[in-house]
Protein backbone atom coordinates (compact mmCIF):
# COMPACT_ATOMS: atom_id res chain seq x y z
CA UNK A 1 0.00 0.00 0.00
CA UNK A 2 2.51 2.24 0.55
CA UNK A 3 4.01 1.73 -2.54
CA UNK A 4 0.46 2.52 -4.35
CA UNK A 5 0.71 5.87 -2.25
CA UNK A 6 3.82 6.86 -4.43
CA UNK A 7 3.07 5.66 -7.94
CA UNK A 8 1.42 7.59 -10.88
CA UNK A 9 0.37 6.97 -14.48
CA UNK A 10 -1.80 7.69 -17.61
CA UNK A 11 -5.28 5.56 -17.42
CA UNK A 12 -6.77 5.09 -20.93
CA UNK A 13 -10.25 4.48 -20.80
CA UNK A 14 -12.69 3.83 -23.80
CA UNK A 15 -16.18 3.10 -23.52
CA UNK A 16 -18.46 1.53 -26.18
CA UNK A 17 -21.72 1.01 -26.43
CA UNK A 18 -23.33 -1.43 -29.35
CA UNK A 19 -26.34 -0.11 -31.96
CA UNK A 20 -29.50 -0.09 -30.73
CA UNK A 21 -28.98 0.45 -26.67
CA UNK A 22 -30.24 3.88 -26.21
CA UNK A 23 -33.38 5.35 -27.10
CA UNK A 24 -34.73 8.91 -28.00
CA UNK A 25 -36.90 11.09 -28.98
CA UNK A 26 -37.89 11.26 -33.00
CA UNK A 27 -39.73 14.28 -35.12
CA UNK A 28 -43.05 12.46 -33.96
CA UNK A 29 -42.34 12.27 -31.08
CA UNK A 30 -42.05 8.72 -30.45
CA UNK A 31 -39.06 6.52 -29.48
CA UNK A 32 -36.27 5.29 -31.70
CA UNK A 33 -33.54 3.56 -31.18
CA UNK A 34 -30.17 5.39 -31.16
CA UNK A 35 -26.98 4.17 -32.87
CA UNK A 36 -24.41 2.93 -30.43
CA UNK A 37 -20.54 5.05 -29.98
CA UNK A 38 -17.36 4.77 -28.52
CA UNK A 39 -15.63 7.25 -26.10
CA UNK A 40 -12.20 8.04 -24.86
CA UNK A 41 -11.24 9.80 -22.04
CA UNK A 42 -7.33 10.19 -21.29
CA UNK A 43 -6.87 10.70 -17.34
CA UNK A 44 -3.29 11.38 -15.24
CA UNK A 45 -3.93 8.15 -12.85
CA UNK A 46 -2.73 7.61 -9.21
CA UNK A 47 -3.54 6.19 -5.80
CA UNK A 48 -4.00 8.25 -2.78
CA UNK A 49 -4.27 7.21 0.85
CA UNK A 50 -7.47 8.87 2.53
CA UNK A 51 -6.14 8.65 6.33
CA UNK A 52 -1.92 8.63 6.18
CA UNK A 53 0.30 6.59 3.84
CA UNK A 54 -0.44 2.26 4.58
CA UNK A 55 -4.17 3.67 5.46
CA UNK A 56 -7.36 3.03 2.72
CA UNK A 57 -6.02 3.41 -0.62
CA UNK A 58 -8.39 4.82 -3.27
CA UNK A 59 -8.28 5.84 -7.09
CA UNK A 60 -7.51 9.31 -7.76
CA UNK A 61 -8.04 10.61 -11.38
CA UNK A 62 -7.43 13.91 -13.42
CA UNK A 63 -8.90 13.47 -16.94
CA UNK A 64 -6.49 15.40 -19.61
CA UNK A 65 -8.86 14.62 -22.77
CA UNK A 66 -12.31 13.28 -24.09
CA UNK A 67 -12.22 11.98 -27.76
CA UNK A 68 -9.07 13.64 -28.58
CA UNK A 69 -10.14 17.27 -27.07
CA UNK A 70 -8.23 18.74 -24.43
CA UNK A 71 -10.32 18.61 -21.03
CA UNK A 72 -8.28 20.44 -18.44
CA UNK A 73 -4.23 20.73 -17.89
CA UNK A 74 -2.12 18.20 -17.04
CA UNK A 75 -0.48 18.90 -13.18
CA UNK A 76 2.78 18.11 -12.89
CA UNK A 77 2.30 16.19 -9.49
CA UNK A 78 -0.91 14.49 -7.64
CA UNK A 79 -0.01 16.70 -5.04
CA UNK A 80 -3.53 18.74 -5.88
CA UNK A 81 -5.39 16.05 -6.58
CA UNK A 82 -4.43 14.38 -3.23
CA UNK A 83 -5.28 17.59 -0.99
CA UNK A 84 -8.59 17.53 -2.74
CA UNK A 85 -9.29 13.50 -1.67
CA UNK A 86 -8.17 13.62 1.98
CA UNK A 87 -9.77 16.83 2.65
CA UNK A 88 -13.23 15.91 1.52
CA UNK A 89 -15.92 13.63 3.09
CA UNK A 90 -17.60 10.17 1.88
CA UNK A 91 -20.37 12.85 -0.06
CA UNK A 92 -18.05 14.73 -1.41
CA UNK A 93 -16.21 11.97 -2.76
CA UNK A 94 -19.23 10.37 -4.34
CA UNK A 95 -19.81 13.47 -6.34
CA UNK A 96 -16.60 13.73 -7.53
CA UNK A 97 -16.77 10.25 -8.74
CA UNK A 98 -20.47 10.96 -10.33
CA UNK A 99 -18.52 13.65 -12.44
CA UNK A 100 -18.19 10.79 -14.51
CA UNK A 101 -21.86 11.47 -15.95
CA UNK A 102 -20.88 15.36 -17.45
CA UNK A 103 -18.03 13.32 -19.29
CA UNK A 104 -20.75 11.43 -21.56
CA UNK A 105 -20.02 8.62 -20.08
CA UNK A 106 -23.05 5.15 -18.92
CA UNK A 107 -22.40 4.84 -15.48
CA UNK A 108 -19.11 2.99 -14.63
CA UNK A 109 -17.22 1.42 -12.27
CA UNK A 110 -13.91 2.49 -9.79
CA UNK A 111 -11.12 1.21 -7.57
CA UNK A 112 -10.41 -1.53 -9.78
CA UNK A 113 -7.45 -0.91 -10.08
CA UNK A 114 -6.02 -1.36 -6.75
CA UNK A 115 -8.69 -4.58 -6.03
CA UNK A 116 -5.41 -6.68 -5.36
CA UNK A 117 -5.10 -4.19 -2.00
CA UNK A 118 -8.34 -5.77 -0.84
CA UNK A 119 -6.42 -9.45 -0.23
CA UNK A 120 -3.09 -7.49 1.27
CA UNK A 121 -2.66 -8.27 5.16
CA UNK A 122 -5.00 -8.95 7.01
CA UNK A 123 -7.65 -7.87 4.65
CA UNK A 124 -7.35 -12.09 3.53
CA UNK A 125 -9.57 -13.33 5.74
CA UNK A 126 -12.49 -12.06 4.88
CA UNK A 127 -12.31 -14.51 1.71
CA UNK A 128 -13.14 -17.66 1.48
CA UNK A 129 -10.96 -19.38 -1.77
CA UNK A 130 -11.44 -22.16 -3.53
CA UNK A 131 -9.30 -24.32 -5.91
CA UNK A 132 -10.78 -24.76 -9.50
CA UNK A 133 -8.36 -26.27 -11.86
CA UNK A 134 -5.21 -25.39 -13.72
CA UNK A 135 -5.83 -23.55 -17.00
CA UNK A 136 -4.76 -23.17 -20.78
CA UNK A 137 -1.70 -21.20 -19.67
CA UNK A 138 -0.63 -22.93 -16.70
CA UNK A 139 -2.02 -21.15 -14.38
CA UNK A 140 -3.76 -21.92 -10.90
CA UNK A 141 -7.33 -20.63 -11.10
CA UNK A 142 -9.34 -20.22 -7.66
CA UNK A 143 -12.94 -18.88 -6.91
CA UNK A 144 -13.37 -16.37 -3.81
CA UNK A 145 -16.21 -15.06 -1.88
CA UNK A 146 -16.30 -12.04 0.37
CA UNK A 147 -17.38 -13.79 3.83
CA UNK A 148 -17.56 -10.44 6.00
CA UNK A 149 -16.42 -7.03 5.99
CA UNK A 150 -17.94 -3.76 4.01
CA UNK A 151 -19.06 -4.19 0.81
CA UNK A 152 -15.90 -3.79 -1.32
CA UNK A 153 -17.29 -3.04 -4.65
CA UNK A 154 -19.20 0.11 -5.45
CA UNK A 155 -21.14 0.82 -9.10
CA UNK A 156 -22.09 4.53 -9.86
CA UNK A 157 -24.44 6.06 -12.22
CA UNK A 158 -27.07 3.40 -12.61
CA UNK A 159 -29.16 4.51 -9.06
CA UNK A 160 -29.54 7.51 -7.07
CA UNK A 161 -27.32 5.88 -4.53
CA UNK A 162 -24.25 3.78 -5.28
CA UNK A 163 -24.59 0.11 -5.50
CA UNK A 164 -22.57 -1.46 -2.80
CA UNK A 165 -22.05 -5.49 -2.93
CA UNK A 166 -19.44 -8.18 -1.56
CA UNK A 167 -17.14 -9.34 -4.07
CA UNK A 168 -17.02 -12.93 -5.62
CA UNK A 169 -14.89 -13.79 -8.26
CA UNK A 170 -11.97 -15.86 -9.58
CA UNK A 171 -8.15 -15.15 -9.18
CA UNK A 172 -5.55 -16.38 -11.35
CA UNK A 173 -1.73 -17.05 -9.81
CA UNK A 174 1.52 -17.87 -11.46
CA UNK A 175 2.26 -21.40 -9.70
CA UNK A 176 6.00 -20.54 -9.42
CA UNK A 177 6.22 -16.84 -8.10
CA UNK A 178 2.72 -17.35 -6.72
CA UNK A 179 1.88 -13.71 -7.49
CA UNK A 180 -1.43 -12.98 -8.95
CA UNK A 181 -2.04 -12.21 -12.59
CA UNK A 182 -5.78 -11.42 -13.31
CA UNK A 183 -8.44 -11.22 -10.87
CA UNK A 184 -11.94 -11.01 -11.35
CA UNK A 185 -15.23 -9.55 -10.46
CA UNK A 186 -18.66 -10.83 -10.75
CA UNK A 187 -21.89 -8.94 -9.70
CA UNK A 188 -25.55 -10.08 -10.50
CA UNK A 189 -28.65 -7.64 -9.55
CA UNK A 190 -32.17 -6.68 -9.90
CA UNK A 191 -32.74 -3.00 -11.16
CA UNK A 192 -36.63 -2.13 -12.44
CA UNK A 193 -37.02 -5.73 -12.28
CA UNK A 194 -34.13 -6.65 -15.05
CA UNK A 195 -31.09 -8.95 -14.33
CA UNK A 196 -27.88 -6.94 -14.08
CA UNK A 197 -24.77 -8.72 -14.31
CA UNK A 198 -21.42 -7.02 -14.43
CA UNK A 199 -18.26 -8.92 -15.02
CA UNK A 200 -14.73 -7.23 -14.61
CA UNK A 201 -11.46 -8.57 -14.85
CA UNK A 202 -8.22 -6.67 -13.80
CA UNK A 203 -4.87 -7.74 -15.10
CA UNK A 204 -1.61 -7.21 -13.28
CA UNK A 205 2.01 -6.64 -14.57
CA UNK A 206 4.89 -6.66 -12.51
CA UNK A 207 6.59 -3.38 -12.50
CA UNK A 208 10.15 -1.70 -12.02
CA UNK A 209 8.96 -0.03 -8.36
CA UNK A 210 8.82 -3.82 -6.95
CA UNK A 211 4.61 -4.03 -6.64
CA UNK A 212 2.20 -5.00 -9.17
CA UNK A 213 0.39 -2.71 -10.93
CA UNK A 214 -2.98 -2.68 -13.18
CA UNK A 215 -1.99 -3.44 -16.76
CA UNK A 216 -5.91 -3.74 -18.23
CA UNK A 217 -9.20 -3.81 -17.02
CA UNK A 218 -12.27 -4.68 -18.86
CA UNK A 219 -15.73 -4.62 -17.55
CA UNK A 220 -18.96 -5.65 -19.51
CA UNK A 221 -22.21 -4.80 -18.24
CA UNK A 222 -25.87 -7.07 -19.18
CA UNK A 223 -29.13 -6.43 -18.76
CA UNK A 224 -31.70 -9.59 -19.91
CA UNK A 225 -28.11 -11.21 -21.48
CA UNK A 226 -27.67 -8.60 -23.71
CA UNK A 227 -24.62 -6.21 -23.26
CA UNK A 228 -25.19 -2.76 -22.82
CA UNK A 229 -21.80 -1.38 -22.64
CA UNK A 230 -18.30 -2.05 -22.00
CA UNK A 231 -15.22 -0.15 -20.48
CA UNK A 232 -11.27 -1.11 -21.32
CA UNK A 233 -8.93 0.99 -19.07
CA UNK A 234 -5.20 0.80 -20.04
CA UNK A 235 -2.21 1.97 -17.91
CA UNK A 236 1.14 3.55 -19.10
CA UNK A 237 3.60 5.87 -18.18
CA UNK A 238 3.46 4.87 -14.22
CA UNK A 239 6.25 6.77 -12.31
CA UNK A 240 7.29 7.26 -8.74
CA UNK A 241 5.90 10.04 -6.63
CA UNK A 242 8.23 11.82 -3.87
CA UNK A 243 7.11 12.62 -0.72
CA UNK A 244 5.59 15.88 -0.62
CA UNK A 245 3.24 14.68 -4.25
CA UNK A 246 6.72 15.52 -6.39
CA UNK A 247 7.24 12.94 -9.36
């Protein structure tokens, strides 16, 4: 974690959404259904610790452009960014994150990247894992289950209020470093009386600052079994923050 606290990088995100998932308004004025589009928003990427450095480690995100258009300037340092985070409460947070909305964005999800934090320390016990089998590659595959605790993942845009739920998933290790590769997410709802059912998985790379950092995440989003939308962040450019929010 307190690695996490010092690291920074450029997130990638684009988010498409197929033909035919929106509807709106024609000359008649009845509804039609609206051709589907892609976005991509360019963000400067870190972590930040809310309490102190080794305390709850959250996403912290600056986004630089939208389709190619310049959205705000680049800082040279998290060091704003960070003073904003710790000095505002849960609220304040959550509208911040909502933000995501005025970027043209369908709801999305956040604090992927750092998910691996979640089974650091003593934060493993409140998992319960289970062997599956070895796969294509080699690797050990295991199912988990959140047995106790808050509920670790957190959906915005869809409701008025954030969906909270436990986490369930699979994890995939490298049998002879043992270090994790991919991990997944799995979430299945009720909203209006349709079946949600979002499935993200996180990919890791091992990187020169000795921790492992998000390489790719992909999350798909259902409703009935159809997909509605899906998001592909990409990470590059991660460097080491000083003390004090200097890179």
């Amino acid at each position: 974690e307190r690695t996490a606290y010092r690291i920074a990088g450029i997130e990638t995100l684009t988010q498409t959404v197929p033909d035919g998932m929106r509807t709106g308004r024609d000359l008649r004025g009845g509804y039609t259904r609206l051709p589907g589009y892609s976005r991509t928003l360019v963000s400067e990427y870190g972590f930040v610790s809310l309490d102190a450095p080794g305390g709850a480690v959250k996403e912290v995100r600056r986004v630089l452009t939208i389709d190619g258009q310049k959205w705000s300037k680049q800082s040279r340092s998290l060091r704003s960014l960070a003073r904003e985070m710790t000095a505002m409460d849960r609220k304040d947070r959550q509208k911040t994150l909502e933000r995501f909305e005025d970027y043209g964005l369908t709801g999305f999800v956040t604090d992927l990247g750092q998910l691996i934090l979640l089974f650091a320390r003593g934060g493993i016990a409140r998992y319960e894992f289970h062997f599956e089998k070895i796969d294509g590659d080699g690797h050990a595959e295991f199912s988990y289950q959140q047995l106790d605790g808050s509920e670790a993942l957190t959906i915005y845009g869809e409701t008025k209020e954030p969906v909270r739920q436990k986490l369930h998933g699979r994890i995939w290790v490298n049998r002879l470093t043992l270090l994790p590769l991919r991990i997944s997410i799995e979430s299945d709802r009720e909203y209006d009386n349709i079946p949600v059912r979002d499935l993200s998985i996180v990919e890791y790379s091992p990187s020169k600052f000795g921790s492992l950092l998000p390489a790719r995440i992909v999350h798909r989003q259902h409703l009935s079994g159809k997909l509605v939308v899906t998001d592909e962040f990409t990470y590059s450019g991660f460097h080491q923050v000083l003390g004090g929010g200097r890179p």
